[in-house]
Structure formats: C-alpha cells, structure tokens
PDB file of N, CA and C in Angstrom:
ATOM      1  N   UNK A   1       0.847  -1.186   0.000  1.00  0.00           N
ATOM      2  CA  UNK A   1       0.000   0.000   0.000  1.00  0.00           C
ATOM      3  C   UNK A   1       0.889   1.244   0.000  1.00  0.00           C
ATOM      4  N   UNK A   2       0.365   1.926  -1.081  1.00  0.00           N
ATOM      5  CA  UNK A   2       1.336   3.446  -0.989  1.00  0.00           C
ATOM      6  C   UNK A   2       0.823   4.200   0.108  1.00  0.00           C
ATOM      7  N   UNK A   3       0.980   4.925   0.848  1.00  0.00           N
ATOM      8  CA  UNK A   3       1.050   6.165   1.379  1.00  0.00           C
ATOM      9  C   UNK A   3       1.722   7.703   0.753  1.00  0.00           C
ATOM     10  N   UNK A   4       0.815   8.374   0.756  1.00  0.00           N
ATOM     11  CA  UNK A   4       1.481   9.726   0.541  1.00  0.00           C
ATOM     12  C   UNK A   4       1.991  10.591   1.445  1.00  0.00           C
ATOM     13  N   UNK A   5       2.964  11.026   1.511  1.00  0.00           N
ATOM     14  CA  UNK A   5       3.532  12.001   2.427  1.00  0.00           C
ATOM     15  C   UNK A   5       2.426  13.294   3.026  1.00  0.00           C
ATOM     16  N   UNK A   6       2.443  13.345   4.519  1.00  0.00           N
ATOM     17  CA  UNK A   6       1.777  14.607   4.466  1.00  0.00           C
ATOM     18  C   UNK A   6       2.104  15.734   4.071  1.00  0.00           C
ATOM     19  N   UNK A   7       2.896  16.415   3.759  1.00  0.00           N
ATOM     20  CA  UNK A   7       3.288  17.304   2.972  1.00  0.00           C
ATOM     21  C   UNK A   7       2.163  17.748   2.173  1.00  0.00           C
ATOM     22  N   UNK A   8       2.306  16.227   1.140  1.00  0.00           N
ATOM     23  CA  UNK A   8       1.592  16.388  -0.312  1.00  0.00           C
ATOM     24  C   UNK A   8      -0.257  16.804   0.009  1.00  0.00           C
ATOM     25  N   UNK A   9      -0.231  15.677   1.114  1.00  0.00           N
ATOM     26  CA  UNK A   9      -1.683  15.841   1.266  1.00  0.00           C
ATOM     27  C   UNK A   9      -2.105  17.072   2.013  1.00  0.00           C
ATOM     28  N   UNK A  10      -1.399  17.611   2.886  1.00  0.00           N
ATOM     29  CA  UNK A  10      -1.626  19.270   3.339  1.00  0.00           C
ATOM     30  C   UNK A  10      -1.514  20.238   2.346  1.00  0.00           C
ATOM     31  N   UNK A  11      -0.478  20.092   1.748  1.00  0.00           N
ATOM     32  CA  UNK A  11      -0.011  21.333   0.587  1.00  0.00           C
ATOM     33  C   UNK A  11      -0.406  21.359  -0.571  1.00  0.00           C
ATOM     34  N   UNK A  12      -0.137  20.441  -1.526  1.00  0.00           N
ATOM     35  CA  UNK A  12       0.204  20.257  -2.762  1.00  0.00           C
ATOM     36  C   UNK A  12      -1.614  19.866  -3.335  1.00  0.00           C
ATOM     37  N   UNK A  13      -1.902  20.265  -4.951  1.00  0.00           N
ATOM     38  CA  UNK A  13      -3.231  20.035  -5.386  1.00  0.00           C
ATOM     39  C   UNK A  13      -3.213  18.494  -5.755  1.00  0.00           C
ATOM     40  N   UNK A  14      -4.429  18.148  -5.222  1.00  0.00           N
ATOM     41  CA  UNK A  14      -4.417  16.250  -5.856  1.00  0.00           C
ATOM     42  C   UNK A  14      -4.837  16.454  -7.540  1.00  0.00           C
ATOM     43  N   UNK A  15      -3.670  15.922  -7.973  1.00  0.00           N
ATOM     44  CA  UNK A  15      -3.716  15.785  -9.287  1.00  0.00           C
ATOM     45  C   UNK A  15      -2.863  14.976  -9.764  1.00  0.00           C
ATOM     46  N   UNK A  16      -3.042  13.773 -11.022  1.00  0.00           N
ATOM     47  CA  UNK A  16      -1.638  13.082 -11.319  1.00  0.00           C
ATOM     48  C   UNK A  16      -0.690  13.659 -11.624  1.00  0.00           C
ATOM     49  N   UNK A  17       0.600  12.772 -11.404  1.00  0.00           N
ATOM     50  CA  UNK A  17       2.078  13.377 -11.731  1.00  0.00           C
ATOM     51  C   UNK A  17       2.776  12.780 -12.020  1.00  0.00           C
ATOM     52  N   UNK A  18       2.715  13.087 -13.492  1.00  0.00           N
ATOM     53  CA  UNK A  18       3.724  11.848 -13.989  1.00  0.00           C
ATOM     54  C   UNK A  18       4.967  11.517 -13.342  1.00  0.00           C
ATOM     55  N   UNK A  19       5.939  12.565 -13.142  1.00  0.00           N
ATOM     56  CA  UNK A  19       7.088  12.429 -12.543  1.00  0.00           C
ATOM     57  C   UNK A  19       6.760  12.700 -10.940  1.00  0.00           C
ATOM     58  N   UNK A  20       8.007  12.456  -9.990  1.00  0.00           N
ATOM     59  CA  UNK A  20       8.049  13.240  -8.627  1.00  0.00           C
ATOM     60  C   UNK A  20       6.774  12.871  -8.098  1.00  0.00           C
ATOM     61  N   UNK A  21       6.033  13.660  -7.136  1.00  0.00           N
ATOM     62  CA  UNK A  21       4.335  13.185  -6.672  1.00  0.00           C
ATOM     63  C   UNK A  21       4.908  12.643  -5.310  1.00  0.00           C
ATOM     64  N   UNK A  22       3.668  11.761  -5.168  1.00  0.00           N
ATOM     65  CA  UNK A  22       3.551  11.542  -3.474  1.00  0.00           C
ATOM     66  C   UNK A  22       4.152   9.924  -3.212  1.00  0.00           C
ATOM     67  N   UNK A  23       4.764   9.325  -4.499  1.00  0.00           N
ATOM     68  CA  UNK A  23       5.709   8.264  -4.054  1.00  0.00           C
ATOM     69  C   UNK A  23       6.736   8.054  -4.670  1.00  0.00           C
ATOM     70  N   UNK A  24       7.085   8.889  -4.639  1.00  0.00           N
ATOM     71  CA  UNK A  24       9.049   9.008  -5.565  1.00  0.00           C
ATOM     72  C   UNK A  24       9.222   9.901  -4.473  1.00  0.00           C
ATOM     73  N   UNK A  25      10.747   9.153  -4.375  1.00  0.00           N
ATOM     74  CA  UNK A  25      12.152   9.682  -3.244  1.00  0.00           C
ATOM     75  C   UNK A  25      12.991  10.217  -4.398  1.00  0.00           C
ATOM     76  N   UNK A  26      13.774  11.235  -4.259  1.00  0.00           N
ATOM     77  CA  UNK A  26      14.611  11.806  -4.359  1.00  0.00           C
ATOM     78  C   UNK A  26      15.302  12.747  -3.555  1.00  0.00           C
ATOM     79  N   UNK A  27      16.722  12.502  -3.108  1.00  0.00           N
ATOM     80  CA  UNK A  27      17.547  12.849  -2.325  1.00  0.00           C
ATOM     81  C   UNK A  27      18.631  13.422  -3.243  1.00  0.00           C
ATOM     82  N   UNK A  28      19.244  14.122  -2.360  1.00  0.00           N
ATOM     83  CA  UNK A  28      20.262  15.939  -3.515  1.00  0.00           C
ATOM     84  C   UNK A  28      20.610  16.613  -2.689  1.00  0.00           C
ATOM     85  N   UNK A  29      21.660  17.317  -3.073  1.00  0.00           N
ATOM     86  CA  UNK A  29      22.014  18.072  -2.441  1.00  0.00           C
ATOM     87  C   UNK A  29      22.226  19.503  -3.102  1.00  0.00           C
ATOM     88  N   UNK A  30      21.693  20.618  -3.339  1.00  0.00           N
ATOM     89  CA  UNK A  30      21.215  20.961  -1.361  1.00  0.00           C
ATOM     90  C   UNK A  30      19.799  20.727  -1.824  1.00  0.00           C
ATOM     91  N   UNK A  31      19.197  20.280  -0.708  1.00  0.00           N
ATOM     92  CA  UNK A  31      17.937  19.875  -0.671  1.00  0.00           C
ATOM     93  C   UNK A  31      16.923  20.894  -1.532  1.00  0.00           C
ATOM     94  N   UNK A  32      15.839  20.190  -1.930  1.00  0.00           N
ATOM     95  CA  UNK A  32      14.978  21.084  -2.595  1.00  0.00           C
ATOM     96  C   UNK A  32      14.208  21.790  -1.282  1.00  0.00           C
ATOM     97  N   UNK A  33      14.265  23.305  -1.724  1.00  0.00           N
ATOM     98  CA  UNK A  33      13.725  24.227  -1.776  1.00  0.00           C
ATOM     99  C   UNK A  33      14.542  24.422   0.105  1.00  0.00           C
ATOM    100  N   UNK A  34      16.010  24.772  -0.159  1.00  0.00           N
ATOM    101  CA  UNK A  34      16.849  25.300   0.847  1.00  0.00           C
ATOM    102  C   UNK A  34      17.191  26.642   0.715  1.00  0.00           C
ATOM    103  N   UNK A  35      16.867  26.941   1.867  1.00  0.00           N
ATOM    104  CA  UNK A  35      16.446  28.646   2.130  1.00  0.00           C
ATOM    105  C   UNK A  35      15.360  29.348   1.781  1.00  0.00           C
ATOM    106  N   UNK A  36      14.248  28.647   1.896  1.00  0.00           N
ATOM    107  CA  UNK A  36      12.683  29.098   1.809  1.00  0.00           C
ATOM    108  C   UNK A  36      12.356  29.349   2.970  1.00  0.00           C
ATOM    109  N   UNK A  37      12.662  28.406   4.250  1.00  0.00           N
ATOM    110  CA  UNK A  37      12.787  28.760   5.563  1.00  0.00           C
ATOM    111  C   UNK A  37      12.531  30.414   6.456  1.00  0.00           C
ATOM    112  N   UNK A  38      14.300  31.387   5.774  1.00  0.00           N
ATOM    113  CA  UNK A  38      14.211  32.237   5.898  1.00  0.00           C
ATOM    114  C   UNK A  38      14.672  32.973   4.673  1.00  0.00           C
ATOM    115  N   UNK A  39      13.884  33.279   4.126  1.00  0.00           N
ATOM    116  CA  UNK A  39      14.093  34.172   2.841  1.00  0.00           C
ATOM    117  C   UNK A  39      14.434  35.399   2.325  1.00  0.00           C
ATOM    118  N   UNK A  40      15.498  35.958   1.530  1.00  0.00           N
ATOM    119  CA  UNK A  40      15.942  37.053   1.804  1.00  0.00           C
ATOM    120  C   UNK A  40      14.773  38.239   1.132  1.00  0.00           C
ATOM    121  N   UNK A  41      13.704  37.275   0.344  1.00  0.00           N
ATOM    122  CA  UNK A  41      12.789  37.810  -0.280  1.00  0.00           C
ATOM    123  C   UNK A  41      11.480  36.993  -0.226  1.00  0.00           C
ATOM    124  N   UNK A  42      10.317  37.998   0.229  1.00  0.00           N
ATOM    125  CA  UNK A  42       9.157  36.841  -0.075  1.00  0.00           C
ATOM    126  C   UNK A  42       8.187  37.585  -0.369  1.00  0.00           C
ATOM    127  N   UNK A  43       6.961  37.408  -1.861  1.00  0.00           N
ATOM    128  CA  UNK A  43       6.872  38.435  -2.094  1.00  0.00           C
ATOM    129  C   UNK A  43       5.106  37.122  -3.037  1.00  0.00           C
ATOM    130  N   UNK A  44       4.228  37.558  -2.727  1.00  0.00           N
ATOM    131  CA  UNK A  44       3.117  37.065  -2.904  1.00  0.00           C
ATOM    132  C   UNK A  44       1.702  38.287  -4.172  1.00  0.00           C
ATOM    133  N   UNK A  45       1.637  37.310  -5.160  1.00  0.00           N
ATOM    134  CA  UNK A  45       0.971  38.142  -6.106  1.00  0.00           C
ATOM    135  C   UNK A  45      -0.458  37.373  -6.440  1.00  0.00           C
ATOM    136  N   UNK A  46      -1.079  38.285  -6.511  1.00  0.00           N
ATOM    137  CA  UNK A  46      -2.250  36.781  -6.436  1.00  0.00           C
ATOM    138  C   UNK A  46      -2.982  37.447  -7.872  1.00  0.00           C
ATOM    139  N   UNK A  47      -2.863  36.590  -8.811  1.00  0.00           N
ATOM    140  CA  UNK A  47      -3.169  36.862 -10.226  1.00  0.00           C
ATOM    141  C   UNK A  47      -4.781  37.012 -10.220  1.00  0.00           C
ATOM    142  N   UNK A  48      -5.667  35.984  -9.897  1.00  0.00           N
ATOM    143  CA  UNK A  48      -6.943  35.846  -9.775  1.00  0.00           C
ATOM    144  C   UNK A  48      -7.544  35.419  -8.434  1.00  0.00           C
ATOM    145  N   UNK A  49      -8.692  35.414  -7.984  1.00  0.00           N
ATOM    146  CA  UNK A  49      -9.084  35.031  -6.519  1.00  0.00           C
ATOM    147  C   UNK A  49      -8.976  32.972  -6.569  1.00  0.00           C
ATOM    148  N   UNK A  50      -8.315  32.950  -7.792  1.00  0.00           N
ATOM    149  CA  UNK A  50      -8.241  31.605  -6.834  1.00  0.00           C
ATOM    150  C   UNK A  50      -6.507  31.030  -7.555  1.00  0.00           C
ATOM    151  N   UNK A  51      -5.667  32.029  -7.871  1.00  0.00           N
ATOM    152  CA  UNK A  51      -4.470  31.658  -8.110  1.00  0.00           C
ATOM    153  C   UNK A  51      -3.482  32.436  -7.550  1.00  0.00           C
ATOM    154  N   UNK A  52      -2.361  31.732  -7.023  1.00  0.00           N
ATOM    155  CA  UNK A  52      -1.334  32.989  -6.984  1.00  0.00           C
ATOM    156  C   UNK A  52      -0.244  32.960  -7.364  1.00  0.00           C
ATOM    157  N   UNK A  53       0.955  33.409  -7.031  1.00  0.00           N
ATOM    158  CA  UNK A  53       2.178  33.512  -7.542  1.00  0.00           C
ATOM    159  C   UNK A  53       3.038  33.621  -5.912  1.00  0.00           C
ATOM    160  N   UNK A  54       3.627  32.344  -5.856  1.00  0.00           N
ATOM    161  CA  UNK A  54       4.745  33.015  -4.302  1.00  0.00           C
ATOM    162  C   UNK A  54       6.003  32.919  -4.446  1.00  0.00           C
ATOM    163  N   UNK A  55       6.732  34.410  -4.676  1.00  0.00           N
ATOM    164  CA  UNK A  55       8.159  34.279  -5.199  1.00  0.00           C
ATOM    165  C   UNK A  55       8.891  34.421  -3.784  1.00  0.00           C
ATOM    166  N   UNK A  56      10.023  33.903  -3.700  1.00  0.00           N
ATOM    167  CA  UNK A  56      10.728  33.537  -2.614  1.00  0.00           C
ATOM    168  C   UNK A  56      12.424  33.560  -3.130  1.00  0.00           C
ATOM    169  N   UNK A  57      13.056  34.526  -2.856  1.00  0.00           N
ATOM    170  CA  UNK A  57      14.270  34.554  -2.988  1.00  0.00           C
ATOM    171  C   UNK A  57      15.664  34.183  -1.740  1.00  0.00           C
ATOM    172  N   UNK A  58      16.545  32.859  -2.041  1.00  0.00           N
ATOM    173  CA  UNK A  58      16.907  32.668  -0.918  1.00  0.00           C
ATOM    174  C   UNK A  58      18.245  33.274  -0.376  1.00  0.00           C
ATOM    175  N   UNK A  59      18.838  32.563   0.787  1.00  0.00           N
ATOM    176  CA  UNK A  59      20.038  33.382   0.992  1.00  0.00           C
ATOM    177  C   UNK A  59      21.170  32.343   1.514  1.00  0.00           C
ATOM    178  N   UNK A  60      20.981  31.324   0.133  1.00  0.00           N
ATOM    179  CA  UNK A  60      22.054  30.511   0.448  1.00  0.00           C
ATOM    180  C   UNK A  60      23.247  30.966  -0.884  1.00  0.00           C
ATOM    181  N   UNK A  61      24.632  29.580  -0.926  1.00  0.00           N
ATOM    182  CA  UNK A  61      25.236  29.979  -1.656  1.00  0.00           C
ATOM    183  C   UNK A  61      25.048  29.782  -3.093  1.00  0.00           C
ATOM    184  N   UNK A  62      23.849  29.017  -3.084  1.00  0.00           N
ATOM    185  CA  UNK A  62      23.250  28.448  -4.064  1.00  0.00           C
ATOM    186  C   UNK A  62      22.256  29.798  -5.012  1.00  0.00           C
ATOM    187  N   UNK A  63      22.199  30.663  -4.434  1.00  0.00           N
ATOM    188  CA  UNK A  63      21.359  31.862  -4.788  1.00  0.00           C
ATOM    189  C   UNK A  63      20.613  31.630  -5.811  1.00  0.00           C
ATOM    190  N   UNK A  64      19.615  30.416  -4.669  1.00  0.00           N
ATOM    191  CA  UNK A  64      18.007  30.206  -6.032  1.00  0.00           C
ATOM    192  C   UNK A  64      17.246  30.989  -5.839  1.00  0.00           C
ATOM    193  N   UNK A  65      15.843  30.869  -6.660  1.00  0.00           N
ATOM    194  CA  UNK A  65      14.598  31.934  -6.629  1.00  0.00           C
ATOM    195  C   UNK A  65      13.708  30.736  -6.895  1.00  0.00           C
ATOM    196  N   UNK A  66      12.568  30.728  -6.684  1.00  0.00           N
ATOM    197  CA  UNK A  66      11.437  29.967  -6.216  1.00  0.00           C
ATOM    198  C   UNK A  66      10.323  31.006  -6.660  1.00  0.00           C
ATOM    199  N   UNK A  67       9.431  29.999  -7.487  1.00  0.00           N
ATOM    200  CA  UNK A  67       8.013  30.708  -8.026  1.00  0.00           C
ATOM    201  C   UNK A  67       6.424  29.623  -7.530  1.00  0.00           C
ATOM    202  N   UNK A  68       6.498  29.809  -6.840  1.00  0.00           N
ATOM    203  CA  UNK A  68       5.443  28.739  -6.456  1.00  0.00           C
ATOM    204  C   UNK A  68       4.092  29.645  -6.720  1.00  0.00           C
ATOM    205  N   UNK A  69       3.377  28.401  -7.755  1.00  0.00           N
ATOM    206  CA  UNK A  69       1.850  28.629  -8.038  1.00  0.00           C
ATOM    207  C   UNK A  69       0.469  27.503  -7.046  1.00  0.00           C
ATOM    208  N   UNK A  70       0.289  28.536  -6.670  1.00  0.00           N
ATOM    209  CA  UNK A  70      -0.778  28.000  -5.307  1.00  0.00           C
ATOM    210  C   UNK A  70      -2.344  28.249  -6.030  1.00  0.00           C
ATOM    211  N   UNK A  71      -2.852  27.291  -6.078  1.00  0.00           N
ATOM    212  CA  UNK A  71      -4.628  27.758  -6.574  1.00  0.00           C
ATOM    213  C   UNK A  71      -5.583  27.442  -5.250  1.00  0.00           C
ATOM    214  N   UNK A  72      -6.427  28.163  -5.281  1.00  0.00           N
ATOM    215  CA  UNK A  72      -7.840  27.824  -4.370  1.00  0.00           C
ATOM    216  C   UNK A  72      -8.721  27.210  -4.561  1.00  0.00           C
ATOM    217  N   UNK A  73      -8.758  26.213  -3.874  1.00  0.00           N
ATOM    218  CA  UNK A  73     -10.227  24.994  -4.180  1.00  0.00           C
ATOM    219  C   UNK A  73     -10.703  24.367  -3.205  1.00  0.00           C
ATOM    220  N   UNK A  74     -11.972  24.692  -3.057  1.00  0.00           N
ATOM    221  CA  UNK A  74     -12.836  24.106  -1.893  1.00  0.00           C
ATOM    222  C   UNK A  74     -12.152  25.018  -0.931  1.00  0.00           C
ATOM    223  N   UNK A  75     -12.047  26.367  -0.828  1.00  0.00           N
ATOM    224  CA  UNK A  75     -11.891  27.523   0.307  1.00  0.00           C
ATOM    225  C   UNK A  75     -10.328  26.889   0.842  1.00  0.00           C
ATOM    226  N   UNK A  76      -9.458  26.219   0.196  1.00  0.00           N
ATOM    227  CA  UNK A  76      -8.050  26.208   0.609  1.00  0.00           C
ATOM    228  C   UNK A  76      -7.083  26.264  -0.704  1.00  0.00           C
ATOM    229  N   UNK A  77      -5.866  26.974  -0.134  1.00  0.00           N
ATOM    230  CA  UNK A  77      -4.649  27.474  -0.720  1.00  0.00           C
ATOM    231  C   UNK A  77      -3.415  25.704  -0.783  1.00  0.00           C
ATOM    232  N   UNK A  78      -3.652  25.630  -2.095  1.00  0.00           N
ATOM    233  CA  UNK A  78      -2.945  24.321  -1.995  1.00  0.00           C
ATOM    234  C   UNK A  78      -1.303  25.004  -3.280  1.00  0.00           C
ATOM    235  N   UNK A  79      -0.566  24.215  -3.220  1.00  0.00           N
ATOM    236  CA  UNK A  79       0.574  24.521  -3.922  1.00  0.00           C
ATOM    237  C   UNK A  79       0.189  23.291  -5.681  1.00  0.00           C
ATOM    238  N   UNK A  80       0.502  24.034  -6.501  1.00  0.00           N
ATOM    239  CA  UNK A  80       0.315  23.339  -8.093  1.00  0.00           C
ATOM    240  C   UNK A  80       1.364  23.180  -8.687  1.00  0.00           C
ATOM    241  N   UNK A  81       2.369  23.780  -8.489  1.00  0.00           N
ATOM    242  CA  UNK A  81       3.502  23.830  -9.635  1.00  0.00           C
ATOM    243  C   UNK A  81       4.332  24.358  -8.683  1.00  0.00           C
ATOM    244  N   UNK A  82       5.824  24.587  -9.574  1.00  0.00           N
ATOM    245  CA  UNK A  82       6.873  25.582  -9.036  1.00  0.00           C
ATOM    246  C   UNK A  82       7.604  25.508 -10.070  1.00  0.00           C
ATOM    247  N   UNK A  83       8.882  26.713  -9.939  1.00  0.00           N
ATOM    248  CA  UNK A  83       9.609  26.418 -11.199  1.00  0.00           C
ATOM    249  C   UNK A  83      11.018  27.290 -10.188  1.00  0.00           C
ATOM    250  N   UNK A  84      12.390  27.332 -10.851  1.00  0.00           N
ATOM    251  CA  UNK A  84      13.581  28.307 -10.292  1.00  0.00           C
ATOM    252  C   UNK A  84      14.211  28.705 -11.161  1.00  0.00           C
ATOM    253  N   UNK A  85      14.892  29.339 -10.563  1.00  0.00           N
ATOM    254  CA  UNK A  85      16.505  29.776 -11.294  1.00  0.00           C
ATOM    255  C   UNK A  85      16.834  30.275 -10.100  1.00  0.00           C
ATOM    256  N   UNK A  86      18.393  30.735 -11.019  1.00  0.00           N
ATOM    257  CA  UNK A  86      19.417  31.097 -10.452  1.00  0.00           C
ATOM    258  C   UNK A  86      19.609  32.172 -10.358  1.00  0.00           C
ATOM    259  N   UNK A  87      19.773  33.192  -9.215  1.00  0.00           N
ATOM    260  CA  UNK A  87      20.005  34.692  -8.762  1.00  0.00           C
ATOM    261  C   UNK A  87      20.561  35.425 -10.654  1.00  0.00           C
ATOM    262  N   UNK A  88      20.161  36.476 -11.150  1.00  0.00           N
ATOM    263  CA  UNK A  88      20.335  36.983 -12.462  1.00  0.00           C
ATOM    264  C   UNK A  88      19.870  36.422 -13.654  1.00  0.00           C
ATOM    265  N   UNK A  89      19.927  34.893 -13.309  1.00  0.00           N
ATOM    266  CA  UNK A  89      18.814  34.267 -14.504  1.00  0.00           C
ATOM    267  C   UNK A  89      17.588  34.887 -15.272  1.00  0.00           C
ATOM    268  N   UNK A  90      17.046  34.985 -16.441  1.00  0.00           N
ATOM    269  CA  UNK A  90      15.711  35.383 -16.977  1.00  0.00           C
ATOM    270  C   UNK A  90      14.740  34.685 -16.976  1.00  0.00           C
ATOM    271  N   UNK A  91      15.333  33.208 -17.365  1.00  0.00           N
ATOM    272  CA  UNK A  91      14.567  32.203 -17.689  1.00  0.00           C
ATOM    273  C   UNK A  91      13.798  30.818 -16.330  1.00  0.00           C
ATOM    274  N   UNK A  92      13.251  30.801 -16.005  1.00  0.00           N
ATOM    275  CA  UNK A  92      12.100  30.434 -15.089  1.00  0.00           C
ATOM    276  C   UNK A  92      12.717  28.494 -15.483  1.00  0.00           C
ATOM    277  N   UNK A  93      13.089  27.703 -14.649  1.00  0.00           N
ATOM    278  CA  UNK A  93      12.876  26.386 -14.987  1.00  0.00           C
ATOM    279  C   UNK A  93      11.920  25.411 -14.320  1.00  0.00           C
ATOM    280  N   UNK A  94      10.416  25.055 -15.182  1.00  0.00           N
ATOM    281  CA  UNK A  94       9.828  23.751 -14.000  1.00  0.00           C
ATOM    282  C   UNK A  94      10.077  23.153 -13.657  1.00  0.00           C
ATOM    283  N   UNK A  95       9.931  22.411 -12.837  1.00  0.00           N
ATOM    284  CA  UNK A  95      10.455  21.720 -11.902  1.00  0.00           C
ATOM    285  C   UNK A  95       9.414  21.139 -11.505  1.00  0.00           C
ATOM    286  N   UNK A  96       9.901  19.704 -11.019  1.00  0.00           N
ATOM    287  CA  UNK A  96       9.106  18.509 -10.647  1.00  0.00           C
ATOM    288  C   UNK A  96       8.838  18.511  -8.805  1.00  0.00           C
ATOM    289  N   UNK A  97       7.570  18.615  -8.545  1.00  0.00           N
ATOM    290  CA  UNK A  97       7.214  18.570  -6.750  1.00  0.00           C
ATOM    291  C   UNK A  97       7.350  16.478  -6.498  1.00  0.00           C
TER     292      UNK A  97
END
C-alpha cells in the first residue's frame, strides 16, 4: 500500500504526476527548496481570486529563486507547480514537486 507524504496531502493540489508526486524519493544536495525557511525575499501576487504567484528569494550559496503557483479549491490554498533559477537568470525552470 502506498502512502502519501503529508506534505503532499496538506499542501500540494491532488492531481496526477507523472514524474516526482507523493511516491518518488529523491535525495540531492542541497535539498529542494533550501532557504525558503528564511528568505531574503518573499513576495506574494495573487493573479486571480483563486491563483497565486509566491516568489521567494533565498540566501544561500546556491542563490536560487522559487516561483510557487498555489490555486484555491474548496476555500483552501494548496501549492500546483513551481519552477527556479538562479540569482540573475531570466529564464524560469519547471520543476518537478
């Protein structure tokens, strides 16, 4: 029997995933999404009343940026996507939750 991480089931929208999702391990270094914790930037745009945009800039040596798209359903803020780069980067990369 699978189990899904609570994480997924608190945060994340139930939807299939092909890749990554709520039973694939992957371990890395530096961990995904290090220095979201405390962020040297955090900065929330909410496109429509049921989408948003949460950019998060960190303050490691890794100097990522984080775009997390959160939608509203059934009166809660769940996480859908994300994508990064790298501090000066233009280009946005998705990325697998």
């Amino acid at each position: 029997m699978n189990k899904s991480p609570p994480l997924f089931d608190a945060f994340c929208t139930d939807k299939p995933r092909v890749y990554g999702g709520k039973v694939r391990n992957s371990f890395g270094f530096p961990s995904k999404f290090n220095g979201c914790d405390h962020p040297l930037e955090l900065l929330v745009n909410l496109k429509h009343k049921s989408r948003a945009e949460i950019y998060i800039k960190t303050n490691t040596h890794f100097e990522d940026e984080y775009l997390f798209i959160v939608l509203k359903k059934a009166d809660e803020w769940r996480i859908d996507s994300y994508k990064n780069r790298r501090y000066g980067n233009e280009k946005w990369s998705a990325q697998i939750l």
